[in-house]
PDB file of N, CA and C in Angstrom:
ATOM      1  N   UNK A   1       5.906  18.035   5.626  1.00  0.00           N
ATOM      2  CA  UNK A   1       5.962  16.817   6.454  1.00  0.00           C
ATOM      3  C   UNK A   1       4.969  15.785   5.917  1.00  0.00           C
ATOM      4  N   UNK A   2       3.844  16.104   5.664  1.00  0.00           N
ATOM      5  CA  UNK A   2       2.663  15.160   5.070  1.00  0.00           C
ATOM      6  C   UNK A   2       3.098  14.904   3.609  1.00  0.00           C
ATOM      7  N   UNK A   3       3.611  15.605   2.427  1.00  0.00           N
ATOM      8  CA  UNK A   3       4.427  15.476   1.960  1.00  0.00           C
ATOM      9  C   UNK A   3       5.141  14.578   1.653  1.00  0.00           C
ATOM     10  N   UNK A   4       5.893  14.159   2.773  1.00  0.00           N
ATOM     11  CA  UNK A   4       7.064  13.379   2.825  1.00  0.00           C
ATOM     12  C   UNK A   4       6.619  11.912   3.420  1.00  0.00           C
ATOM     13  N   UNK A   5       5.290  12.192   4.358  1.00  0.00           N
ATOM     14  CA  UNK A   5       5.284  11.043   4.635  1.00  0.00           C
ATOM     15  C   UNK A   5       4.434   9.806   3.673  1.00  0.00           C
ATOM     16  N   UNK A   6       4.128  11.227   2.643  1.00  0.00           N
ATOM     17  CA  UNK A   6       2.619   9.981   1.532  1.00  0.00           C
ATOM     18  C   UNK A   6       3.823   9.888   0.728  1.00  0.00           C
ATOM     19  N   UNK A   7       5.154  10.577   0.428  1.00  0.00           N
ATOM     20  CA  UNK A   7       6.096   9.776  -0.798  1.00  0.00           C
ATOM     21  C   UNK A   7       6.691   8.243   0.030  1.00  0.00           C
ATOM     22  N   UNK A   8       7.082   8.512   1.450  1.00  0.00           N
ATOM     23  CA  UNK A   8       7.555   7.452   1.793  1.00  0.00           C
ATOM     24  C   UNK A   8       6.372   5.886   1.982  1.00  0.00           C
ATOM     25  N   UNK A   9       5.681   6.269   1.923  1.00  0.00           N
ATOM     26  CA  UNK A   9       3.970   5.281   2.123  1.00  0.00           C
ATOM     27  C   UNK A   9       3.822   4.928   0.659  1.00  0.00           C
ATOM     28  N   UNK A  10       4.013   5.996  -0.402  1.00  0.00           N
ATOM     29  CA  UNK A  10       3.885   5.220  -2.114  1.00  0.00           C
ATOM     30  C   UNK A  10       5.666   4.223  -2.091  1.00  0.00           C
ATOM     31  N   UNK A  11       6.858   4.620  -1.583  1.00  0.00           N
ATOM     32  CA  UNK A  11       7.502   3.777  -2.012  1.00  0.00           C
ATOM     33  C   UNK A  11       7.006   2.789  -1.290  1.00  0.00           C
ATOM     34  N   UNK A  12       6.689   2.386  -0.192  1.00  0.00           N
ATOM     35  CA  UNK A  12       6.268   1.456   0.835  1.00  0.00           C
ATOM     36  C   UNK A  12       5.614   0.545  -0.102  1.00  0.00           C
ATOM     37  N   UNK A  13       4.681   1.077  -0.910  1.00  0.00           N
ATOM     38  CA  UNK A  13       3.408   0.572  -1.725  1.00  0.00           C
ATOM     39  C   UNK A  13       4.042   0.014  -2.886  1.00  0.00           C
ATOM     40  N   UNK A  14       4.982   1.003  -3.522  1.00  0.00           N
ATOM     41  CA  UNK A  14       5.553   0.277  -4.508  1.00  0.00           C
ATOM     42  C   UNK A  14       6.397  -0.815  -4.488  1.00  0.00           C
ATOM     43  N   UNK A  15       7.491  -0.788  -2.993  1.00  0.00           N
ATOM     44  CA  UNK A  15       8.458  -2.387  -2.753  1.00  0.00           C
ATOM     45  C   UNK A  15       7.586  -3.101  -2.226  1.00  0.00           C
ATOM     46  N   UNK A  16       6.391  -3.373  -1.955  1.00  0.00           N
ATOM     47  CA  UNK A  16       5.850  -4.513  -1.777  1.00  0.00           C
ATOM     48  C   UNK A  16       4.489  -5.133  -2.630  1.00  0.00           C
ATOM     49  N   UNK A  17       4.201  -3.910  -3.614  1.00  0.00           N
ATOM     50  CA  UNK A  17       3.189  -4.669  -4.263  1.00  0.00           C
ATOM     51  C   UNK A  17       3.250  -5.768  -4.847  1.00  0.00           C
ATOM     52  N   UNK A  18       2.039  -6.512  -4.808  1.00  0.00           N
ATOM     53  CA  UNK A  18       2.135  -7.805  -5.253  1.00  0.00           C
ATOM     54  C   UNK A  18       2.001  -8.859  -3.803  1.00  0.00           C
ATOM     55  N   UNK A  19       2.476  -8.352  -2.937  1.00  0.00           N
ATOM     56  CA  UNK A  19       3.090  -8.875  -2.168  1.00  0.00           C
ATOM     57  C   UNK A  19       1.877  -8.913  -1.053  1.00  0.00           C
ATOM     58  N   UNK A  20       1.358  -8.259  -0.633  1.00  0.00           N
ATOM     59  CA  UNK A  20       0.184  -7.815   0.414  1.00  0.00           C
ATOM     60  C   UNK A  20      -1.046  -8.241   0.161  1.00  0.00           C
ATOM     61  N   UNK A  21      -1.820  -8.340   1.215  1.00  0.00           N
ATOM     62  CA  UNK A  21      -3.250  -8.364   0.351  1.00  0.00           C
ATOM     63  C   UNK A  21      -4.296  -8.030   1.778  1.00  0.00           C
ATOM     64  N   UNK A  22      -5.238  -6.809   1.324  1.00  0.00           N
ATOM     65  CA  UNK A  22      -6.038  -6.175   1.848  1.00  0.00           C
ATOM     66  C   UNK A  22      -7.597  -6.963   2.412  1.00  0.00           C
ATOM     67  N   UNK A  23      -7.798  -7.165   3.650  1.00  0.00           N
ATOM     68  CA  UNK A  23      -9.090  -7.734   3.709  1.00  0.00           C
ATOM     69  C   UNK A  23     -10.082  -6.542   3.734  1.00  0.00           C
ATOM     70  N   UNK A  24     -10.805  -6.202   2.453  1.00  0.00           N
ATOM     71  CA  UNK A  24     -12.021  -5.696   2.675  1.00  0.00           C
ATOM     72  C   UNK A  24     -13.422  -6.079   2.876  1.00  0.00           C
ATOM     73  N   UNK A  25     -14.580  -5.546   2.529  1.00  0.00           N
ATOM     74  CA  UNK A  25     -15.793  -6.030   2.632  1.00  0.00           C
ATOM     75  C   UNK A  25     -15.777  -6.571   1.399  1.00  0.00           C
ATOM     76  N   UNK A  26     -15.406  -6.644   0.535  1.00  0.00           N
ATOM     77  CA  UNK A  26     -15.254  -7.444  -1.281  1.00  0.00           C
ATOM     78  C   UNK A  26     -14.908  -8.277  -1.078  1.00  0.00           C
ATOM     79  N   UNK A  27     -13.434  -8.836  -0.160  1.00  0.00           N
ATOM     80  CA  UNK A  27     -12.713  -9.865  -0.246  1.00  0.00           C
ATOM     81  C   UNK A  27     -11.388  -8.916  -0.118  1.00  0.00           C
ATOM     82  N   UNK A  28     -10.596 -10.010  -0.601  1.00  0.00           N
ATOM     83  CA  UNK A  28      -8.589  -9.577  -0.563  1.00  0.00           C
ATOM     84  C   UNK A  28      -8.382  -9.398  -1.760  1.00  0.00           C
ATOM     85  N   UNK A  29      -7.759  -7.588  -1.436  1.00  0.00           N
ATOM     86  CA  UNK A  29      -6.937  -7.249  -2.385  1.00  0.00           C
ATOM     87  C   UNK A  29      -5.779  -7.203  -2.671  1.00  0.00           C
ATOM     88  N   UNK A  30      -5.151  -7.110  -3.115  1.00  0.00           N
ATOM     89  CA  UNK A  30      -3.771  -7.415  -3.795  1.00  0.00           C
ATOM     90  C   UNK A  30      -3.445  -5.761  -3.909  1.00  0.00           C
ATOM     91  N   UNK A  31      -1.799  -4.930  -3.180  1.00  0.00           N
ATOM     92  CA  UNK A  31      -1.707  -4.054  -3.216  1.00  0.00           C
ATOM     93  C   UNK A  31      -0.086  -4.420  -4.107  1.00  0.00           C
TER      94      UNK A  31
END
């Protein structure tokens, strides 16, 4: 089940990279 849910979370990651962007304590990242 955990498994399945980190492959479905990397495609997640992969159709939108570029696309997102993370506010950390650095600044915004770009996923």
């Amino acid at each position: 089940m955990k498994m399945s849910d980190e492959q479905k979370l990397h495609e997640c990651i992969e159709k939108y990279r570029g696309k997102w962007e993370i506010k950390t304590d650095w600044g915004y990242i770009k996923v």
